[in-house]
N, C-alpha and C. Protein backbone atom coordinates (compact mmCIF):
# COMPACT_ATOMS: atom_id res chain seq x y z
N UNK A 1 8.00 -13.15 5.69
CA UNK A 1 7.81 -13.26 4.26
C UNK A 1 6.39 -12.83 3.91
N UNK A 2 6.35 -12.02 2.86
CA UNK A 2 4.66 -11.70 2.38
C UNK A 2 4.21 -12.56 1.82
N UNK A 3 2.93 -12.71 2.46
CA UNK A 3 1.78 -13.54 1.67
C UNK A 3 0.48 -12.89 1.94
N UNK A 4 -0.03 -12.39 0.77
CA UNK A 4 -1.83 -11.86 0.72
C UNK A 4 -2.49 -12.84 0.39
N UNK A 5 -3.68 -12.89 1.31
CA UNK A 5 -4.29 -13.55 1.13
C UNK A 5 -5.76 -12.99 0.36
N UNK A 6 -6.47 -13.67 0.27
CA UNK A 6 -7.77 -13.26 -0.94
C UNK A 6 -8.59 -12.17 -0.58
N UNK A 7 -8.89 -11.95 0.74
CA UNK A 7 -9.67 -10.93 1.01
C UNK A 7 -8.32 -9.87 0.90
N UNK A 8 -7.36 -9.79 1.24
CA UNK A 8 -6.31 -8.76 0.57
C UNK A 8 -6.30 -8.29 -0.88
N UNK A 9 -6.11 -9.09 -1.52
CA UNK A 9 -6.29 -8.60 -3.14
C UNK A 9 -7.66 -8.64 -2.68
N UNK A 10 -8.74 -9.21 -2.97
CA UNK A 10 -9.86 -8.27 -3.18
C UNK A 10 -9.94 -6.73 -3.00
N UNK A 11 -9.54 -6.04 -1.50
CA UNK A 11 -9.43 -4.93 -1.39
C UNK A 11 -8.62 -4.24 -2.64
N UNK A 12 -7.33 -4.68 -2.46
CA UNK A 12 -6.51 -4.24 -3.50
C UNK A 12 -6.53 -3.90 -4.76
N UNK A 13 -7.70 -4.82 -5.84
CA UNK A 13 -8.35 -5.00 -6.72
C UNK A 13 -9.18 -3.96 -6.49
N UNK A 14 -10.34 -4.00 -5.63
CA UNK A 14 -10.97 -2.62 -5.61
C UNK A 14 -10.93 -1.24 -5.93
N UNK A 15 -9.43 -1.03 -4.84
CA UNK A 15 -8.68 0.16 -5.21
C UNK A 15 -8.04 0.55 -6.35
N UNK A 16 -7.40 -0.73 -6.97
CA UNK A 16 -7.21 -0.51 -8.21
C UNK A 16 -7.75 0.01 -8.81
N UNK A 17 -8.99 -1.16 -9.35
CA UNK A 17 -10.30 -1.08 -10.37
C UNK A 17 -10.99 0.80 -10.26
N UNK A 18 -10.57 1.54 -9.01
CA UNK A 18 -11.31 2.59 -8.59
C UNK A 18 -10.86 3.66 -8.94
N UNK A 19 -8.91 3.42 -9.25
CA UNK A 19 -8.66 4.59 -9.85
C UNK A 19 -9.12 4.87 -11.15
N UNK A 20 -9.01 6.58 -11.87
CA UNK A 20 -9.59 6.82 -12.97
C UNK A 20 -8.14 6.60 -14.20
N UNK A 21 -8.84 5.73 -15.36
CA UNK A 21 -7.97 5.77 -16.26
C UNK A 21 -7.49 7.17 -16.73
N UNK A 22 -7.14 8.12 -16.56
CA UNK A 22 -6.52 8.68 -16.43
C UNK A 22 -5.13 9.04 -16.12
N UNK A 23 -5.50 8.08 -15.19
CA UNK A 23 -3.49 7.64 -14.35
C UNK A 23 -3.35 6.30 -14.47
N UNK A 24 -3.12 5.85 -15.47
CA UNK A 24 -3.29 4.24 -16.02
C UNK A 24 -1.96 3.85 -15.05
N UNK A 25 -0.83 4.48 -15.08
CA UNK A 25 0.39 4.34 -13.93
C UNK A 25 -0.12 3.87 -12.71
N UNK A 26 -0.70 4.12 -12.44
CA UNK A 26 -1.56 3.81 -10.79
C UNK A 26 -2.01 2.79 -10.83
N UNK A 27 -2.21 1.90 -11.80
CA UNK A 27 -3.31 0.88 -11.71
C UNK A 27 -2.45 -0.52 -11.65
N UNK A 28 -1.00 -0.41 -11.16
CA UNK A 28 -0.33 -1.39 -10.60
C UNK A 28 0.13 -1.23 -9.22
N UNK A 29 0.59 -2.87 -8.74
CA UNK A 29 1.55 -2.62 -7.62
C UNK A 29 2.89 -2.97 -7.96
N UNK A 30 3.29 -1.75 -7.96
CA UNK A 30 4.87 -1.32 -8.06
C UNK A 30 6.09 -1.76 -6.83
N UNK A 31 7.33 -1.73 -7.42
CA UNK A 31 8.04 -2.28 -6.29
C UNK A 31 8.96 -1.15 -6.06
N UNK A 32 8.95 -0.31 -5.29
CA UNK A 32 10.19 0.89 -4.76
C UNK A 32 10.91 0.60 -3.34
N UNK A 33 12.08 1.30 -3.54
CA UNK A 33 13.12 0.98 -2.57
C UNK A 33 12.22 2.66 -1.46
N UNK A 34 12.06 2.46 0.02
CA UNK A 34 11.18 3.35 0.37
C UNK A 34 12.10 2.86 1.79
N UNK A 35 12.86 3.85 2.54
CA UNK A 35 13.60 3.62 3.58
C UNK A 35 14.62 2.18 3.54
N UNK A 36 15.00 2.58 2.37
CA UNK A 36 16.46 0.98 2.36
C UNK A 36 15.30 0.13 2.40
N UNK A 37 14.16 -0.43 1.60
CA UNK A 37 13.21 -1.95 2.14
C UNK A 37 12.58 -1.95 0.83
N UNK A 38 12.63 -2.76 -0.23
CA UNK A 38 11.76 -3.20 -1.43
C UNK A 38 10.84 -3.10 -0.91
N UNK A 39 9.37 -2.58 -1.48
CA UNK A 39 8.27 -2.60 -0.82
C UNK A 39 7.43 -2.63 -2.58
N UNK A 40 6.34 -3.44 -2.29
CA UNK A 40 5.64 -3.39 -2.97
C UNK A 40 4.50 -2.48 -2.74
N UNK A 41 3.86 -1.55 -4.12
CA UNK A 41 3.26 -0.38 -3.09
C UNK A 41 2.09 -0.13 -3.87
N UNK A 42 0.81 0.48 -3.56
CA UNK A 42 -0.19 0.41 -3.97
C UNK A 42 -0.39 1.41 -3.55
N UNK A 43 -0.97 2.81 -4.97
CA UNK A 43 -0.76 4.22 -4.86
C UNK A 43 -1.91 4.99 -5.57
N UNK A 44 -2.87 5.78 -4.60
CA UNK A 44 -4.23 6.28 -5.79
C UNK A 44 -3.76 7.75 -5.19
N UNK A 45 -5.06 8.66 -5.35
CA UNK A 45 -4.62 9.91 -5.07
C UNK A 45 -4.41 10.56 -3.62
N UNK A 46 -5.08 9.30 -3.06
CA UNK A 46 -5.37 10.03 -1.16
C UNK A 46 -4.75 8.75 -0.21
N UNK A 47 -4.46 7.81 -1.09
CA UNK A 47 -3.66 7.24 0.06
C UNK A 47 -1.76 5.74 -0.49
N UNK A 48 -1.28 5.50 0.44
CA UNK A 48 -0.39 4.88 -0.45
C UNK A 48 -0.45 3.18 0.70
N UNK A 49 -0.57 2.27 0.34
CA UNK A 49 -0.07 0.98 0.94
C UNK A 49 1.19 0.55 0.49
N UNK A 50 2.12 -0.12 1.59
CA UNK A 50 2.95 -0.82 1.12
C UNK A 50 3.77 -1.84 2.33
N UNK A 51 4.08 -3.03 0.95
CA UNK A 51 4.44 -4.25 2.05
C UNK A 51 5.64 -4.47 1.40
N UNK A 52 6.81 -4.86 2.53
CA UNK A 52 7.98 -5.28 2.46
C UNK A 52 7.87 -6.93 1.48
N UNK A 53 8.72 -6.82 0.61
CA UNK A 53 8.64 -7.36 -0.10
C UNK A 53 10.42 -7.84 -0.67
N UNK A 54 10.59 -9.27 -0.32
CA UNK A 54 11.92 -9.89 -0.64
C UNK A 54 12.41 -9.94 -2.56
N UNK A 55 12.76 -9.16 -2.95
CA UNK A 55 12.95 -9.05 -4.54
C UNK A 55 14.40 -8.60 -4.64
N UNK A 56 15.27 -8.74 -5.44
CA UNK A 56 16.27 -8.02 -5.83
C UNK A 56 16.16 -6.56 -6.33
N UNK A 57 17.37 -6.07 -6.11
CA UNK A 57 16.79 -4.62 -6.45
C UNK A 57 17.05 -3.87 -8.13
N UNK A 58 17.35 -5.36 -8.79
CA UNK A 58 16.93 -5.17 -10.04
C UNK A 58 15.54 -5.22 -10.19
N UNK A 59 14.78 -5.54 -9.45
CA UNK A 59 13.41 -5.55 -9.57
C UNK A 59 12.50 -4.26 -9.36
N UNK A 60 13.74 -2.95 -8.84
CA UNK A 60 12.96 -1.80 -8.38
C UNK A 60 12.74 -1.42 -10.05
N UNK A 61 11.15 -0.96 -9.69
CA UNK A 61 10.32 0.19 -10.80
C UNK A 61 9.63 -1.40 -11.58
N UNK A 62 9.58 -2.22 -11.36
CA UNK A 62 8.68 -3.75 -12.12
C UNK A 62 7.29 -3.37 -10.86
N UNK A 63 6.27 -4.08 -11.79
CA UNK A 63 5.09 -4.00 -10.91
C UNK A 63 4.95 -5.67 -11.80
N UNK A 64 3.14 -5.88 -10.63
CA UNK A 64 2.07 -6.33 -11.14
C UNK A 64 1.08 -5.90 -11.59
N UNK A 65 0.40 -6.32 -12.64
CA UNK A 65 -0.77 -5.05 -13.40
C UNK A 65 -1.88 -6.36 -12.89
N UNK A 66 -2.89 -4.91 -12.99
CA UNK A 66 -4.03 -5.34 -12.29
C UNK A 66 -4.49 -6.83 -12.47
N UNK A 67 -4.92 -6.89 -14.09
CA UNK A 67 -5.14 -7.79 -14.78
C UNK A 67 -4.77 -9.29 -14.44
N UNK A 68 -3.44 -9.64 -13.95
CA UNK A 68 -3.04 -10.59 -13.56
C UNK A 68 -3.39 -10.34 -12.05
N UNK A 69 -3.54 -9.75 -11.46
CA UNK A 69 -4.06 -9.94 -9.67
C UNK A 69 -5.47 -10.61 -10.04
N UNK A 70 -6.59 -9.99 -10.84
CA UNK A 70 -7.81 -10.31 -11.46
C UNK A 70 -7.83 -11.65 -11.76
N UNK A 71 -6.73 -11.99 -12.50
CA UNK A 71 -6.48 -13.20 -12.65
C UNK A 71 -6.51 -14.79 -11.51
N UNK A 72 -5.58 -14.20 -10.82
CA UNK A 72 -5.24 -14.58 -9.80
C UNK A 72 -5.92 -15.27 -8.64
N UNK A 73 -7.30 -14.07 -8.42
CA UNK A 73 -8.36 -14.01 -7.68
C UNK A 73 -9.28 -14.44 -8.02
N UNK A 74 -9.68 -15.06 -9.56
CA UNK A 74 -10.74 -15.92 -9.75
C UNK A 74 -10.22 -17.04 -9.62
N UNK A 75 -9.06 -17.13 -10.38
CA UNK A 75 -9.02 -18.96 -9.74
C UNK A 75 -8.39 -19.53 -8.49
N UNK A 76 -8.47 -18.59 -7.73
CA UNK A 76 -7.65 -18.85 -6.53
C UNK A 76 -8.61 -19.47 -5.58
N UNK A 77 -8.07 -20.29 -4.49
CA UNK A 77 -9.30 -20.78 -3.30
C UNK A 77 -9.44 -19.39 -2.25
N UNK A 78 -10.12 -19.95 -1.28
CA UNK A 78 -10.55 -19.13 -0.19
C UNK A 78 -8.97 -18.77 0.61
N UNK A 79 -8.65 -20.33 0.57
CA UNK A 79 -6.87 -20.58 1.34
C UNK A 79 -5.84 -19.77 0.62
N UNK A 80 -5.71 -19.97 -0.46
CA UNK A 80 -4.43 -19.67 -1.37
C UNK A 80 -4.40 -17.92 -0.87
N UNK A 81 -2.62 -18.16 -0.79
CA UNK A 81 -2.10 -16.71 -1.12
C UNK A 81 -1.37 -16.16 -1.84
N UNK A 82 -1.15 -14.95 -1.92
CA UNK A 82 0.27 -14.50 -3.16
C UNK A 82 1.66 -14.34 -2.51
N UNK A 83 2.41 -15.03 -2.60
CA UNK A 83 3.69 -14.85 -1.97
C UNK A 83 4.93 -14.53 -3.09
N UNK A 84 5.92 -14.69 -2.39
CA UNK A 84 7.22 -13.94 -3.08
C UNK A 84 6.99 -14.38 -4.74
N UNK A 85 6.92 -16.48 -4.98
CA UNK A 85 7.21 -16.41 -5.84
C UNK A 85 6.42 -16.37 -7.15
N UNK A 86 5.06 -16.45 -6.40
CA UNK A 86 4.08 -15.63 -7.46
C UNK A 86 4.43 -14.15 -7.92
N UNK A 87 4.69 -13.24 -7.06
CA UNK A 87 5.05 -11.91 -6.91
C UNK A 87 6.08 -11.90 -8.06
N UNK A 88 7.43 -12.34 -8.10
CA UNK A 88 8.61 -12.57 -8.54
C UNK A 88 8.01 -13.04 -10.38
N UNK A 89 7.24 -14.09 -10.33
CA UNK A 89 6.97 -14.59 -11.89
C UNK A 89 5.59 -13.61 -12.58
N UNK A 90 5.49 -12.88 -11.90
CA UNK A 90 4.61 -11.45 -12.46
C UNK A 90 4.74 -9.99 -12.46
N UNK A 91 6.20 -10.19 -12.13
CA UNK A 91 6.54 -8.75 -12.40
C UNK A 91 7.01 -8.15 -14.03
N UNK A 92 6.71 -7.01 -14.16
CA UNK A 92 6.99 -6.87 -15.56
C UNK A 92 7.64 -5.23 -15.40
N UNK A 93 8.18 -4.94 -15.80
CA UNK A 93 8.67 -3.51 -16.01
C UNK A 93 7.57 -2.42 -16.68
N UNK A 94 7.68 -1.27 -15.53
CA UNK A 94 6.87 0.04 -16.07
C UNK A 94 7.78 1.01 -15.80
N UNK A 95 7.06 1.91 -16.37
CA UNK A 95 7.16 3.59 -16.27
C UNK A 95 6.33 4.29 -15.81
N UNK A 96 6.48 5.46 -15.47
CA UNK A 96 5.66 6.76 -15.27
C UNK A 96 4.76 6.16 -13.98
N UNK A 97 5.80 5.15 -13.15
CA UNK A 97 4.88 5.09 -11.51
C UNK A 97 5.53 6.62 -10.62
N UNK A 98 4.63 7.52 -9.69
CA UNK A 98 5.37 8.50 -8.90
C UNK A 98 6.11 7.67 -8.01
N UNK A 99 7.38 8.73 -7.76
CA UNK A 99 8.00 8.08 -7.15
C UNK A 99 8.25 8.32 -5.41
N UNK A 100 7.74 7.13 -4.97
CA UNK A 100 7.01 7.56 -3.29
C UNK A 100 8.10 7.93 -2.39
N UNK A 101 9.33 7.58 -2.36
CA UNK A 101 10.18 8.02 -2.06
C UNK A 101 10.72 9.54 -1.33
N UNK A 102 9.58 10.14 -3.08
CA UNK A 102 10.13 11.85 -2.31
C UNK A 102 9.20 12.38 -1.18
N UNK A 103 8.22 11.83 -0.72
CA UNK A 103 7.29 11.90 0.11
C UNK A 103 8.30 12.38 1.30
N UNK A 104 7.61 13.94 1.86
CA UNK A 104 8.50 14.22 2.75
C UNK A 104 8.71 12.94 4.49
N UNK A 105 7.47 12.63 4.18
CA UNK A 105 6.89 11.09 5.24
C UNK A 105 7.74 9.92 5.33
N UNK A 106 8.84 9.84 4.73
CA UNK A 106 9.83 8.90 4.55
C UNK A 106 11.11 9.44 4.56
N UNK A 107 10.93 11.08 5.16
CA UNK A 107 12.19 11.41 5.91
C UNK A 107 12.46 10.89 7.22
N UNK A 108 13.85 10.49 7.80
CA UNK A 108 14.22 9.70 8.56
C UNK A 108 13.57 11.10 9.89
N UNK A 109 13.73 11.98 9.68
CA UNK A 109 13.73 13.23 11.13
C UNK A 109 12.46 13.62 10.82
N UNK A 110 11.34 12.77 10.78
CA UNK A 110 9.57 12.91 10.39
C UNK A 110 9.22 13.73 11.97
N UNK A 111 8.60 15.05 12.14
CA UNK A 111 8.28 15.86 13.10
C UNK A 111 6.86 15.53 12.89
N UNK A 112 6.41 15.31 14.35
CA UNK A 112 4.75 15.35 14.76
C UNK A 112 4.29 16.88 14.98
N UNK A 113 3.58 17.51 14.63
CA UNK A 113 2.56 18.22 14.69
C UNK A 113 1.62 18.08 16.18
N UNK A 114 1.18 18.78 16.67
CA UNK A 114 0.10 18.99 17.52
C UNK A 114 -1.17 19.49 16.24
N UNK A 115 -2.36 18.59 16.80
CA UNK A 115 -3.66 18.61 15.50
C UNK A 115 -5.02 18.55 16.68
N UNK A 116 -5.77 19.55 16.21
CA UNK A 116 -7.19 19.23 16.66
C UNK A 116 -8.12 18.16 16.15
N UNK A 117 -8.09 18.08 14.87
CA UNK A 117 -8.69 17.35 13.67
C UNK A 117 -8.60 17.54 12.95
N UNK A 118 -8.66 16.20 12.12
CA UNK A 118 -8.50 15.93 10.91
C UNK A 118 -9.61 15.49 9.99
N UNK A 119 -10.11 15.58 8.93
CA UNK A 119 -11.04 14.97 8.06
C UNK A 119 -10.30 13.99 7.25
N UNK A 120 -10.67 13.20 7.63
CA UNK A 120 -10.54 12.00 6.11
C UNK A 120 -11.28 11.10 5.60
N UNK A 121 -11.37 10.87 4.08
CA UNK A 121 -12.05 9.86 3.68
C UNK A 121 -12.15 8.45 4.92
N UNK A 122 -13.18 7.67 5.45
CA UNK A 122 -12.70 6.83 6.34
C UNK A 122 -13.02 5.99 5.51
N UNK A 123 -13.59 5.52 4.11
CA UNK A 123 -13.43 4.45 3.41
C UNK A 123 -11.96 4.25 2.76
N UNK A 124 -11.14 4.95 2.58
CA UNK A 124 -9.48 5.07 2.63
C UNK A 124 -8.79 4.24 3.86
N UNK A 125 -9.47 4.41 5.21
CA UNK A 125 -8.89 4.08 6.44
C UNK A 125 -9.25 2.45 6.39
N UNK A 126 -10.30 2.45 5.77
CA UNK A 126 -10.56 1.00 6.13
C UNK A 126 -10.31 0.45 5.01
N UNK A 127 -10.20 0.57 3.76
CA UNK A 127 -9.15 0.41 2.80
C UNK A 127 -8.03 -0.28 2.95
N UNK A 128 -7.03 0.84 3.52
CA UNK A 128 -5.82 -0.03 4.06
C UNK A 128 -5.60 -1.12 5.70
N UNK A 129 -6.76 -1.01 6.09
CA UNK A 129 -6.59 -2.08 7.05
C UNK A 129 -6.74 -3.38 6.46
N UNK A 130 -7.86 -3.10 5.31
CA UNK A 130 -8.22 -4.51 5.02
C UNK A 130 -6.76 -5.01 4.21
N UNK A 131 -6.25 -4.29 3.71
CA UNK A 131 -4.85 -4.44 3.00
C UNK A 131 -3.58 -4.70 3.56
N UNK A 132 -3.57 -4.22 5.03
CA UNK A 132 -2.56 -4.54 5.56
C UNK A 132 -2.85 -6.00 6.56
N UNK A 133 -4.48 -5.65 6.98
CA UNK A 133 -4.71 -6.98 7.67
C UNK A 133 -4.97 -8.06 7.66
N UNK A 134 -4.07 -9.01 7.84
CA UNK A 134 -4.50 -10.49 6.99
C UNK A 134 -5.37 -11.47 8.12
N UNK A 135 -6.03 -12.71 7.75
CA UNK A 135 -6.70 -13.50 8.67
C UNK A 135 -5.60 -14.75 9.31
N UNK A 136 -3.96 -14.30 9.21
CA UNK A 136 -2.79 -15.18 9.55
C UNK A 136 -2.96 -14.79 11.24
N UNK A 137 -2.74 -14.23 11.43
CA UNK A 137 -2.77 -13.47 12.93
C UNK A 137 -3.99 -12.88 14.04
N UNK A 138 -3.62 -13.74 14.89
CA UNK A 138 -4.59 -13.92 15.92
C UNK A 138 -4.74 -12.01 16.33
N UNK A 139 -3.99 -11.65 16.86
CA UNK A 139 -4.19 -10.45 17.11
C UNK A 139 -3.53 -8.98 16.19
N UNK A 140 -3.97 -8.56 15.68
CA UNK A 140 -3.58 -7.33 15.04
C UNK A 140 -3.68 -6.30 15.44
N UNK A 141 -2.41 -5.24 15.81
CA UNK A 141 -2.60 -3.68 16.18
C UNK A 141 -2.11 -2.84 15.03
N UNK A 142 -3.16 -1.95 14.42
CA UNK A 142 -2.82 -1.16 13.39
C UNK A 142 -2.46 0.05 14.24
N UNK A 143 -1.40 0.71 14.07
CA UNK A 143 -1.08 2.01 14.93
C UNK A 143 -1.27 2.97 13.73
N UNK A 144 -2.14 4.28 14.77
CA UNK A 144 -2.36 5.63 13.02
C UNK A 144 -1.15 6.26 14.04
N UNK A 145 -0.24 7.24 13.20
CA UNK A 145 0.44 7.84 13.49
C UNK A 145 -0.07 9.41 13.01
N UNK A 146 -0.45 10.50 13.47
CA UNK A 146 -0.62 11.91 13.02
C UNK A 146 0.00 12.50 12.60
N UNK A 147 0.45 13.09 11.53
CA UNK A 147 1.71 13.72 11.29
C UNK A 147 1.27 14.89 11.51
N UNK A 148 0.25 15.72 11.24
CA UNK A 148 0.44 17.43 11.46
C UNK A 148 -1.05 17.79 10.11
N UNK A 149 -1.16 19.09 10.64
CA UNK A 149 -2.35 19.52 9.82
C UNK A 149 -1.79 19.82 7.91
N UNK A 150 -2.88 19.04 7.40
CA UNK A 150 -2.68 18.48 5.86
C UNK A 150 -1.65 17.86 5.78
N UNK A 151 -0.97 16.72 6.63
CA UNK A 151 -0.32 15.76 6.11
C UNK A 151 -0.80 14.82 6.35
N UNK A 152 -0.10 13.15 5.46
CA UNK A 152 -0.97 12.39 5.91
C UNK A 152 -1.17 11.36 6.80
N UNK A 153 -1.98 10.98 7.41
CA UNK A 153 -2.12 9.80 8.33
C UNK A 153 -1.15 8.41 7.99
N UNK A 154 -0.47 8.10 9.00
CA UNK A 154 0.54 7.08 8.97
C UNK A 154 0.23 6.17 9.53
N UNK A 155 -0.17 4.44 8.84
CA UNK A 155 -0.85 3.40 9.77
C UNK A 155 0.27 2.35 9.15
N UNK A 156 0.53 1.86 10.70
CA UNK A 156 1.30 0.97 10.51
C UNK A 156 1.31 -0.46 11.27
N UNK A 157 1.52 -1.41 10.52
CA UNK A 157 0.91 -2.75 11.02
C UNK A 157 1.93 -3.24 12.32
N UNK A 158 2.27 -3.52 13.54
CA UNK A 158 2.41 -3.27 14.87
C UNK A 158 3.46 -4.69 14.48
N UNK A 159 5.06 -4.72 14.55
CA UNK A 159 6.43 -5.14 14.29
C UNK A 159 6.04 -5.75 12.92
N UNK A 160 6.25 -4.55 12.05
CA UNK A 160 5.58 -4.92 10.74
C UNK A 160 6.09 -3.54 10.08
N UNK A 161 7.12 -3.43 9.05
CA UNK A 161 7.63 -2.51 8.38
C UNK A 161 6.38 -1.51 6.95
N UNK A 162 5.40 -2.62 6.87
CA UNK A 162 4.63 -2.63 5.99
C UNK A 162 3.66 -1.42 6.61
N UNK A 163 3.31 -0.37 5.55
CA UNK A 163 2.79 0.68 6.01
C UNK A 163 1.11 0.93 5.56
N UNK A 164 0.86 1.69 6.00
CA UNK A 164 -0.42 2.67 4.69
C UNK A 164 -0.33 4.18 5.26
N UNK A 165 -0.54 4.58 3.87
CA UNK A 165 -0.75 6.72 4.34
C UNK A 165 -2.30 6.81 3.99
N UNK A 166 -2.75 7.62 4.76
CA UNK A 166 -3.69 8.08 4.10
C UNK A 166 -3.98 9.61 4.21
N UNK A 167 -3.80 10.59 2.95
CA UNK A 167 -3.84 12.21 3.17
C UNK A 167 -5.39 12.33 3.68
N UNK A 168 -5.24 13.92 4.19
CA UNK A 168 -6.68 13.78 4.48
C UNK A 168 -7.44 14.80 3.66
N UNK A 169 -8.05 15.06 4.00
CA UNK A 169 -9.25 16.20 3.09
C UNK A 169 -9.17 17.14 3.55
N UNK A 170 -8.98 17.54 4.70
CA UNK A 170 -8.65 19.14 5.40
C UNK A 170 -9.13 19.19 6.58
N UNK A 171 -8.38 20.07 7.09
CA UNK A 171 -8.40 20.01 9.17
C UNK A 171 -9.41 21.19 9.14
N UNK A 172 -9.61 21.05 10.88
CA UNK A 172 -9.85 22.26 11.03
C UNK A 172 -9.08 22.41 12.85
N UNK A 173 -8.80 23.93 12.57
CA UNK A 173 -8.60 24.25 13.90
C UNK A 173 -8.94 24.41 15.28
């Protein structure tokens, strides 16, 4: 069952707060169906998080807006986390979230690439660790997965459906 804990939304909040109003769409966490699994998902321009998340699937395309995570995180303790049924009594219906789905990265027949290097933002990388990694668990293995030159980095939290991408900035050969 998901539960974030405070240094999680903090990150999360960050990323938020970081995209440009511009893509006011972005500035929630949205709930999409992403390989048959509700996932709640957190989406800027270079990278995507997302955690399995127990909701009905009348709930696909409802988010949480920032504002109430903000909320959340001032009056919350050090202990407290966000779980289902906080999640569940703050969802509200949007529009105009992309839809992560078509991401060729969530084709079931995903082909690895052979890569020399890659460039990427590494404040992105550590971004989603802090997002995927909570202080519940004694040991944590984040696995990056490579997909191939200009696609993006696949990190995934180790028997844990819950993902992060992060694109990169450009290879070289």
């Amino acid at each position: 069952m998901l539960e974030l804990n405070k240094k999680q939304i903090k990150e999360v909040i960050s990323v938020l707060n970081s995209i440009s109003d511009v893509r006011p769409a972005l500035k929630h966490l949205c709930v999409q169906k992403l390989n048959n699994h509700n996932m709640l998902c957190l989406c800027d321009a270079l990278m995507i998080v997302a955690y399995e998340v127990e909701v009905e699937d009348d709930k696909i395309d409802y988010a949480i807006k920032l504002d109430e995570l903000i909320k959340w995180y001032k009056l919350s303790s050090s202990k407290d986390v966000i779980d289902i049924n906080w999640i569940n009594n703050n969802l509200v219906k949007i529009s105009n979230y992309p839809r992560l789905d078509r991401l060729v990265l969530f084709n079931e027949d995903r082909k690895i690439e052979p890569i020399s290097t890659i460039a990427v933002d590494a404040s992105r990388l550590n971004s989603v660790q802090k997002m995927l990694c909570s202080d519940n668990t004694e040991h944590q293995c984040l696995n990056y997965i490579f997909t191939g030159s200009m696609k993006p980095i696949y990190l995934e939290l180790h028997k844990s459906i819950n993902f992060g991408l992060v694109l990169p900035l450009r290879t070289y050969e």
